[in-house]
N, C-alpha and C. Protein backbone atom coordinates (compact mmCIF):
# COMPACT_ATOMS: atom_id res chain seq x y z
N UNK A 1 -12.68 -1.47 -23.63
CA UNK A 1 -13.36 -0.43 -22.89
C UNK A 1 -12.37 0.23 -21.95
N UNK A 2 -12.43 1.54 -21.79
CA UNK A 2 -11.34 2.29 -20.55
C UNK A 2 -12.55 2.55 -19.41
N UNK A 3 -11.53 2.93 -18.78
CA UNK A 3 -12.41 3.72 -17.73
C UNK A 3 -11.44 4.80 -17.20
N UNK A 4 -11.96 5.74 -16.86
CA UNK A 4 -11.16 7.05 -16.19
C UNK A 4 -11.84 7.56 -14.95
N UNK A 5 -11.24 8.14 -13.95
CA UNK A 5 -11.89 9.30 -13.19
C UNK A 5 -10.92 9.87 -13.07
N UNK A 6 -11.34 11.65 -13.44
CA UNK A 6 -10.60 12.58 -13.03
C UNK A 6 -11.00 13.54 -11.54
N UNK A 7 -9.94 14.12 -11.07
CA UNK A 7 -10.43 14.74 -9.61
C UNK A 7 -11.29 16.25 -10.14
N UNK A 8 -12.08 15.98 -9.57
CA UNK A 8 -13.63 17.11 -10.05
C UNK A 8 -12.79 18.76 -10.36
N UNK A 9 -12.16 19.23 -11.48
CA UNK A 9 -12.04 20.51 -11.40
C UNK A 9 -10.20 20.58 -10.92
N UNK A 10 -9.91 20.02 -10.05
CA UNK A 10 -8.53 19.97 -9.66
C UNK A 10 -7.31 20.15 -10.94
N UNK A 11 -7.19 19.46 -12.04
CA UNK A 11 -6.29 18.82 -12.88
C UNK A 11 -7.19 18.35 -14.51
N UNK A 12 -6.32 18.62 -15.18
CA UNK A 12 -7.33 18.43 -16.63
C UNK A 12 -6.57 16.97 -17.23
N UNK A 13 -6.54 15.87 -15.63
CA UNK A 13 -6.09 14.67 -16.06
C UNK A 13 -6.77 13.51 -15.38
N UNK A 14 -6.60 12.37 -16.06
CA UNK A 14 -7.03 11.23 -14.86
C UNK A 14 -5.98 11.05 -13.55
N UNK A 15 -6.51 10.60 -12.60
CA UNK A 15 -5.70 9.95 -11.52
C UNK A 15 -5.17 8.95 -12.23
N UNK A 16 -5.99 7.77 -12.88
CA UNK A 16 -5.17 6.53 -13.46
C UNK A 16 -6.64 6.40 -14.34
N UNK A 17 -6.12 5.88 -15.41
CA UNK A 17 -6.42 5.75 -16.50
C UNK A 17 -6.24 4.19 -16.82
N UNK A 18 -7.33 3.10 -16.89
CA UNK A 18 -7.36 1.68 -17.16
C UNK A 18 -8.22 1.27 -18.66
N UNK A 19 -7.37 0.37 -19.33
CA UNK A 19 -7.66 -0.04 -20.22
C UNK A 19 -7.65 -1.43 -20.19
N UNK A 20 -9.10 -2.33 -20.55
CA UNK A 20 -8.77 -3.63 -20.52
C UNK A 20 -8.06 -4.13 -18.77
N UNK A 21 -7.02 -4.72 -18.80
CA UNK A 21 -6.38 -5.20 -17.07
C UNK A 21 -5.32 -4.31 -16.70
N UNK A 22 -5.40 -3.37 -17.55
CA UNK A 22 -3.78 -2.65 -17.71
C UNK A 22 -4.25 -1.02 -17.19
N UNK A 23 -3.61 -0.49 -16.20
CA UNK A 23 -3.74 0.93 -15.85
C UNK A 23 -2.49 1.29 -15.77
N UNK A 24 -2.70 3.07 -15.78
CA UNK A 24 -1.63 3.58 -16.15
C UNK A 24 -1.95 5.36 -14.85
N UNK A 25 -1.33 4.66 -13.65
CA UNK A 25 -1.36 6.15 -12.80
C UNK A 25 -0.44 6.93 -12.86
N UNK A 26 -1.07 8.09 -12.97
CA UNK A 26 -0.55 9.66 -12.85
C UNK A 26 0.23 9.63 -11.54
N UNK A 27 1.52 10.94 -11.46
CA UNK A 27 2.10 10.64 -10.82
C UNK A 27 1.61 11.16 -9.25
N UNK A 28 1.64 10.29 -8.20
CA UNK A 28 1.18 10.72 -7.17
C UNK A 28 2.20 11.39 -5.98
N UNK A 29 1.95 12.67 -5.65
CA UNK A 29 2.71 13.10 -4.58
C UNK A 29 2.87 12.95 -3.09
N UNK A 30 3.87 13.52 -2.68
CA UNK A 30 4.27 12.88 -1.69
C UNK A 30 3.51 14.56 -0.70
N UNK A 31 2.22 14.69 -0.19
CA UNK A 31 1.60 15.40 0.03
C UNK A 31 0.35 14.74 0.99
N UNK A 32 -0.38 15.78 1.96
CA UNK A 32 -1.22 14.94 2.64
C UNK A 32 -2.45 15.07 2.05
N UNK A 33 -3.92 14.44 2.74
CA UNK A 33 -5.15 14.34 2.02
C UNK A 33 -5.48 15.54 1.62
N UNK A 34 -4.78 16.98 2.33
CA UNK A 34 -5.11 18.50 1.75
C UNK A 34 -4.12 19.16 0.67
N UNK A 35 -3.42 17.67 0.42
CA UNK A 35 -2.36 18.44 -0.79
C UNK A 35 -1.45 19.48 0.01
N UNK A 36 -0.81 19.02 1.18
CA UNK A 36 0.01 19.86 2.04
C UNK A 36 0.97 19.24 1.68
N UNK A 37 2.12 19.63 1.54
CA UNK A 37 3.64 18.79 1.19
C UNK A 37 4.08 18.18 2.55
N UNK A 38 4.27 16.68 2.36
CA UNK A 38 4.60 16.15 3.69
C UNK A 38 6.22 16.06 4.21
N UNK A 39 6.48 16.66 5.63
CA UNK A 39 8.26 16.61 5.65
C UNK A 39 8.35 15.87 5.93
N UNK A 40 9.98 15.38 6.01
CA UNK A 40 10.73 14.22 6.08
C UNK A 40 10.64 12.83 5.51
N UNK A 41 11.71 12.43 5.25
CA UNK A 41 11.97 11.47 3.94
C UNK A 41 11.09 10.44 4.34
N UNK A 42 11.75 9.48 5.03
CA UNK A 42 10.30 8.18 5.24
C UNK A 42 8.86 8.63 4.93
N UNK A 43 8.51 10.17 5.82
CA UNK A 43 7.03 10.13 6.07
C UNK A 43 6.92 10.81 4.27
N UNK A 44 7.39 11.40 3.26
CA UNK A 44 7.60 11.67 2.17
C UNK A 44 7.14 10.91 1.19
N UNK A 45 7.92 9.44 1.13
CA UNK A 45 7.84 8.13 0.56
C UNK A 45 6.32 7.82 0.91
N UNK A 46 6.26 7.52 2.42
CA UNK A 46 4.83 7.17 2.47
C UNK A 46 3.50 8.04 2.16
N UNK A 47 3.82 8.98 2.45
CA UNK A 47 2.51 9.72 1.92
C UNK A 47 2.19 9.53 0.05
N UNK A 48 3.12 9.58 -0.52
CA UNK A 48 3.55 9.25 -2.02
C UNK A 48 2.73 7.87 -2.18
N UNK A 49 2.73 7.15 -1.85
CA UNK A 49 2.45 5.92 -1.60
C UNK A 49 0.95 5.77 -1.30
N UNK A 50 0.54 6.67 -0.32
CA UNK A 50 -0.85 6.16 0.33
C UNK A 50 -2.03 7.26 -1.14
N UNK A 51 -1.29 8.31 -1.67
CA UNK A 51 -1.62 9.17 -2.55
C UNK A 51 -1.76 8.22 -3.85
N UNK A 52 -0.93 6.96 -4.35
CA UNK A 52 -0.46 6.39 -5.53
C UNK A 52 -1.79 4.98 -4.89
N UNK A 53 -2.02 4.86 -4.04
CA UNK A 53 -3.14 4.04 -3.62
C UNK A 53 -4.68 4.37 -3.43
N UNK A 54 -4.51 5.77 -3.35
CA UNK A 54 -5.89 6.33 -3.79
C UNK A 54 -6.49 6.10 -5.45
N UNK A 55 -5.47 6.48 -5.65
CA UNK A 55 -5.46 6.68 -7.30
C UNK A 55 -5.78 5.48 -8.40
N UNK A 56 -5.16 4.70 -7.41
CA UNK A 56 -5.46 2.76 -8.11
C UNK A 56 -6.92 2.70 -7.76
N UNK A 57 -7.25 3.36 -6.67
CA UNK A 57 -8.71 2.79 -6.44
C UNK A 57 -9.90 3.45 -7.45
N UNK A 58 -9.27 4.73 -8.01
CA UNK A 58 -10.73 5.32 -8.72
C UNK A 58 -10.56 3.87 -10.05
N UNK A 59 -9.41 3.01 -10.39
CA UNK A 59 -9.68 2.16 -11.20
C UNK A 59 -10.17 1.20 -10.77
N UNK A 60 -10.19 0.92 -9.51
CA UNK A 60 -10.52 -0.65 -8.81
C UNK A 60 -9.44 -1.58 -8.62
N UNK A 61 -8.62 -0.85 -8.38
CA UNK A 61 -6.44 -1.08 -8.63
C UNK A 61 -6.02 -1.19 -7.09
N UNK A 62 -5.28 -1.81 -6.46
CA UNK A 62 -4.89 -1.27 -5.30
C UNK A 62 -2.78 -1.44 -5.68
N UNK A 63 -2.34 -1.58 -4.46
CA UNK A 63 -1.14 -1.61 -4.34
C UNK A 63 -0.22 -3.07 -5.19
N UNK A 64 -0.64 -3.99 -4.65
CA UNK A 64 -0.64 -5.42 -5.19
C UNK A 64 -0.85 -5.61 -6.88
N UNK A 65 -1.70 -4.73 -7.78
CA UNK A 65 -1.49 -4.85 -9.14
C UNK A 65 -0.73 -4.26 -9.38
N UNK A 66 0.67 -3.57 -9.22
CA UNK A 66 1.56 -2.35 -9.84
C UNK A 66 2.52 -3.41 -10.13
N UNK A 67 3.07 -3.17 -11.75
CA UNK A 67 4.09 -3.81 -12.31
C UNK A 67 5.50 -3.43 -12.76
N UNK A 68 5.31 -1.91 -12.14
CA UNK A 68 6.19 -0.77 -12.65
C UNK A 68 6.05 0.32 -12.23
N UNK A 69 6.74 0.91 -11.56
CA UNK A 69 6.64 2.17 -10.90
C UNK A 69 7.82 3.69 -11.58
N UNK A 70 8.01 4.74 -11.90
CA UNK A 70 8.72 5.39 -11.56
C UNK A 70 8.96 6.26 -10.83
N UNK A 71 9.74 6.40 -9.61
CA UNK A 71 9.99 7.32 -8.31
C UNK A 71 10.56 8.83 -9.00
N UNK A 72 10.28 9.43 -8.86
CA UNK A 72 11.00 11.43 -9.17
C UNK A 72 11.03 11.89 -7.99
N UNK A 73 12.44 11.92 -7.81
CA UNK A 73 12.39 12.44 -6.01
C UNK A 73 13.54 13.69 -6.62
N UNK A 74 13.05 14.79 -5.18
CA UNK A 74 14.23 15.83 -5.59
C UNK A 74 15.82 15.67 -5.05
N UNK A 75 15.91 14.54 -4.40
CA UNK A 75 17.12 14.52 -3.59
C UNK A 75 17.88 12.94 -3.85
N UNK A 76 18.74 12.68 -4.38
CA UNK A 76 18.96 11.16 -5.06
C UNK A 76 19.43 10.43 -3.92
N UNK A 77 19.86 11.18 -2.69
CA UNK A 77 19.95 10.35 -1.40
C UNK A 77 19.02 9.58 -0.78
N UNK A 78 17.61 10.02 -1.60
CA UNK A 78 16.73 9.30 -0.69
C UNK A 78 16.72 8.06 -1.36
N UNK A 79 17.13 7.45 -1.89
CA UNK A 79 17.12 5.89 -2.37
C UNK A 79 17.47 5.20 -1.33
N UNK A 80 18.41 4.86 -0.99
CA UNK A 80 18.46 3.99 0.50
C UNK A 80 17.20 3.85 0.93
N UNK A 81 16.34 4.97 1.48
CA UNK A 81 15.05 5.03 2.35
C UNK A 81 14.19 4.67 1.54
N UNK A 82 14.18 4.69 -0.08
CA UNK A 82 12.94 4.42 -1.34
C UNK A 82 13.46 2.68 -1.37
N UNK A 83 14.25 2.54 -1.14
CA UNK A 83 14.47 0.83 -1.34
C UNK A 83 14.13 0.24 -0.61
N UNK A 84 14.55 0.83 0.85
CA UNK A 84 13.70 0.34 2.64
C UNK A 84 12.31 -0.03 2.18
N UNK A 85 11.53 1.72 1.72
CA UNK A 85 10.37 1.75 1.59
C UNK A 85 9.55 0.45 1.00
N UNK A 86 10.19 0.68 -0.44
CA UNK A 86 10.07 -0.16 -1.70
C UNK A 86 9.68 -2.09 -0.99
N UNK A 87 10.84 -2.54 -0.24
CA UNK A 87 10.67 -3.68 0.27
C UNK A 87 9.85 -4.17 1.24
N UNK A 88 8.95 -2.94 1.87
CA UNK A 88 7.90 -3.14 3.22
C UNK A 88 6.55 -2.88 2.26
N UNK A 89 6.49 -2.05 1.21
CA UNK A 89 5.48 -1.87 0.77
C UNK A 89 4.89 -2.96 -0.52
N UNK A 90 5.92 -3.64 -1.66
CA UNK A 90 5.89 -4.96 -2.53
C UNK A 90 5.96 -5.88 -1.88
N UNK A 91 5.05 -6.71 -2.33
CA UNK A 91 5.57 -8.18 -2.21
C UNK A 91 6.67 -8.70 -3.25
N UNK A 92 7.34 -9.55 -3.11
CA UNK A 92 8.45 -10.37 -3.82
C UNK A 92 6.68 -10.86 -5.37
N UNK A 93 7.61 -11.09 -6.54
CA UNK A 93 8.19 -10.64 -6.84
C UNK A 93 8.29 -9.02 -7.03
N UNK A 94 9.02 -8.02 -6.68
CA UNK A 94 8.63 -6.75 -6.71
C UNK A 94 8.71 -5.93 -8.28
N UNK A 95 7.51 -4.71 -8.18
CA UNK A 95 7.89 -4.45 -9.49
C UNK A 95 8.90 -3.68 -10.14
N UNK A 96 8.80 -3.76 -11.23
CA UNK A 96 9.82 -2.81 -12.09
C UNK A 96 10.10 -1.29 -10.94
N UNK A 97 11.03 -0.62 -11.13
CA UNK A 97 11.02 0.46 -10.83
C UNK A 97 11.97 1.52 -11.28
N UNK A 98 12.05 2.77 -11.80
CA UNK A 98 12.89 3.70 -11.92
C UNK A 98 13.51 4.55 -10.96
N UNK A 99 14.27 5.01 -10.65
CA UNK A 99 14.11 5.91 -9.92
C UNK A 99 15.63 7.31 -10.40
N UNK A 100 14.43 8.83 -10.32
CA UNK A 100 14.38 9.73 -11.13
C UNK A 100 14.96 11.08 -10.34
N UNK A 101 16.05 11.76 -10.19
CA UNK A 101 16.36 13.22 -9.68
C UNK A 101 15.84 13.84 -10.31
N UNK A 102 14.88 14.89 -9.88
CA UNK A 102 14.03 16.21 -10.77
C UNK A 102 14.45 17.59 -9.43
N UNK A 103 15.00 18.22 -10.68
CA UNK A 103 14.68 19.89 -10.27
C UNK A 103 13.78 20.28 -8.75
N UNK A 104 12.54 20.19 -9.09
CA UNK A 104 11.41 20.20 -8.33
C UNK A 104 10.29 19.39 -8.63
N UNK A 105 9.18 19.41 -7.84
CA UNK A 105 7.91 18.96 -7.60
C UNK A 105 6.58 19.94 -7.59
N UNK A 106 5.64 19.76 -7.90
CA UNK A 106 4.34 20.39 -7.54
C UNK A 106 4.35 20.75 -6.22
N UNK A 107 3.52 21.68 -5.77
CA UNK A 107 3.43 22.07 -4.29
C UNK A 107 4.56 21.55 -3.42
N UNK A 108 5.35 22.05 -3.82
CA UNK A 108 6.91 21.37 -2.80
C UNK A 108 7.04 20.30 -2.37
N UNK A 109 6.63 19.60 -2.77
CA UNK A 109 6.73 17.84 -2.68
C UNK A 109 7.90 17.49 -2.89
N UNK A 110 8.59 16.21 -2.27
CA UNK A 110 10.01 15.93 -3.12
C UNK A 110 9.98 14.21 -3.37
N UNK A 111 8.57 13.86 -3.41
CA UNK A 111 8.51 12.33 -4.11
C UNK A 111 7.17 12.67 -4.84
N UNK A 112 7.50 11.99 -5.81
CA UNK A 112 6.02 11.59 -6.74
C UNK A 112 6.41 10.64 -7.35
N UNK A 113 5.53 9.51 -7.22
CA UNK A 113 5.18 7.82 -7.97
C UNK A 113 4.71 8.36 -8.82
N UNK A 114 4.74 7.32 -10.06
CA UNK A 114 3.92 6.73 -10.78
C UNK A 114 3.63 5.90 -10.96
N UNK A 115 2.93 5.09 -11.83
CA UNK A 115 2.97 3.70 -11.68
C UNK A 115 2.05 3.00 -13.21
N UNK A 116 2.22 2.05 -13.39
CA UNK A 116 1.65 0.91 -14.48
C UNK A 116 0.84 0.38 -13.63
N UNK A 117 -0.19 -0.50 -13.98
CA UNK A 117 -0.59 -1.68 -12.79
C UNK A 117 -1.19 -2.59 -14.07
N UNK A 118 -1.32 -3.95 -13.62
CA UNK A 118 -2.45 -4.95 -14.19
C UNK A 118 -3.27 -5.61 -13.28
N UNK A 119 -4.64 -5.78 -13.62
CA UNK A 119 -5.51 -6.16 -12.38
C UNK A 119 -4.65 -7.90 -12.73
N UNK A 120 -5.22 -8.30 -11.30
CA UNK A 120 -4.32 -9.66 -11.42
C UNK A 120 -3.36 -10.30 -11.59
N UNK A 121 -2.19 -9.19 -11.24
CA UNK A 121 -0.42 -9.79 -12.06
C UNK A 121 -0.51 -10.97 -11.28
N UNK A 122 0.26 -11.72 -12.45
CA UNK A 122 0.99 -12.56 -12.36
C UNK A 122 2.34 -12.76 -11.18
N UNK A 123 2.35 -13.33 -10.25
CA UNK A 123 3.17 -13.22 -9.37
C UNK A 123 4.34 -14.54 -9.51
């Protein structure tokens, strides 16, 4: 059985998409609850983050099931601050992660997650 929710009219996609224990979120930006692009790098990462935690929830997902992430940031300097991030926001063992230089972003964003999750990983 899946389950989906998409945002009403917004996007002709799911937020995250779960099959069985296994979900699969769309990538979430680094933007505030009005879809405003958020400045500066830390507060960037985190908004990305609290956006990629909404998104687990239309599955019943939170932060703690993600097994794999990939980061698309526009600036490859921000890794230092995505690894900071990365280590306050996982617990050990932490998950997979990519991390991606792109051109640009949606609404001028310069982070967007994605992410895998399984309800219940294995830790």
């Amino acid at each position: 059985m899946s389950t989906s929710t998409q945002i009403s009219g917004a996007h002709p996609y799911s937020p995250a998409f779960a099959v069985g224990d296994m979900a699969f979120v769309s990538g979430a930006l680094s933007v505030d609850a009005d879809g405003v692009a958020v400045p500066g790098r830390t507060e960037a990462l985190e908004a990305a983050t609290a956006r990629l935690g909404e998104r687990l929830e239309t599955v019943g997902m939170d932060l703690e099931d993600v097994v794999k992430t990939t980061y698309f940031v526009t600036d490859l300097t921000l890794r230092t601050e995505a690894n900071a991030h990365y280590q306050r926001v996982f617990a050990e063992p932490r998950p997979a992660r990519s991390f991606v230089e792109v051109a640009g972003l949606p609404y001028g964003a310069t982070v967007e997650i994605e992410a895998i999750a399984h309800r219940g990983r294995a830790h």
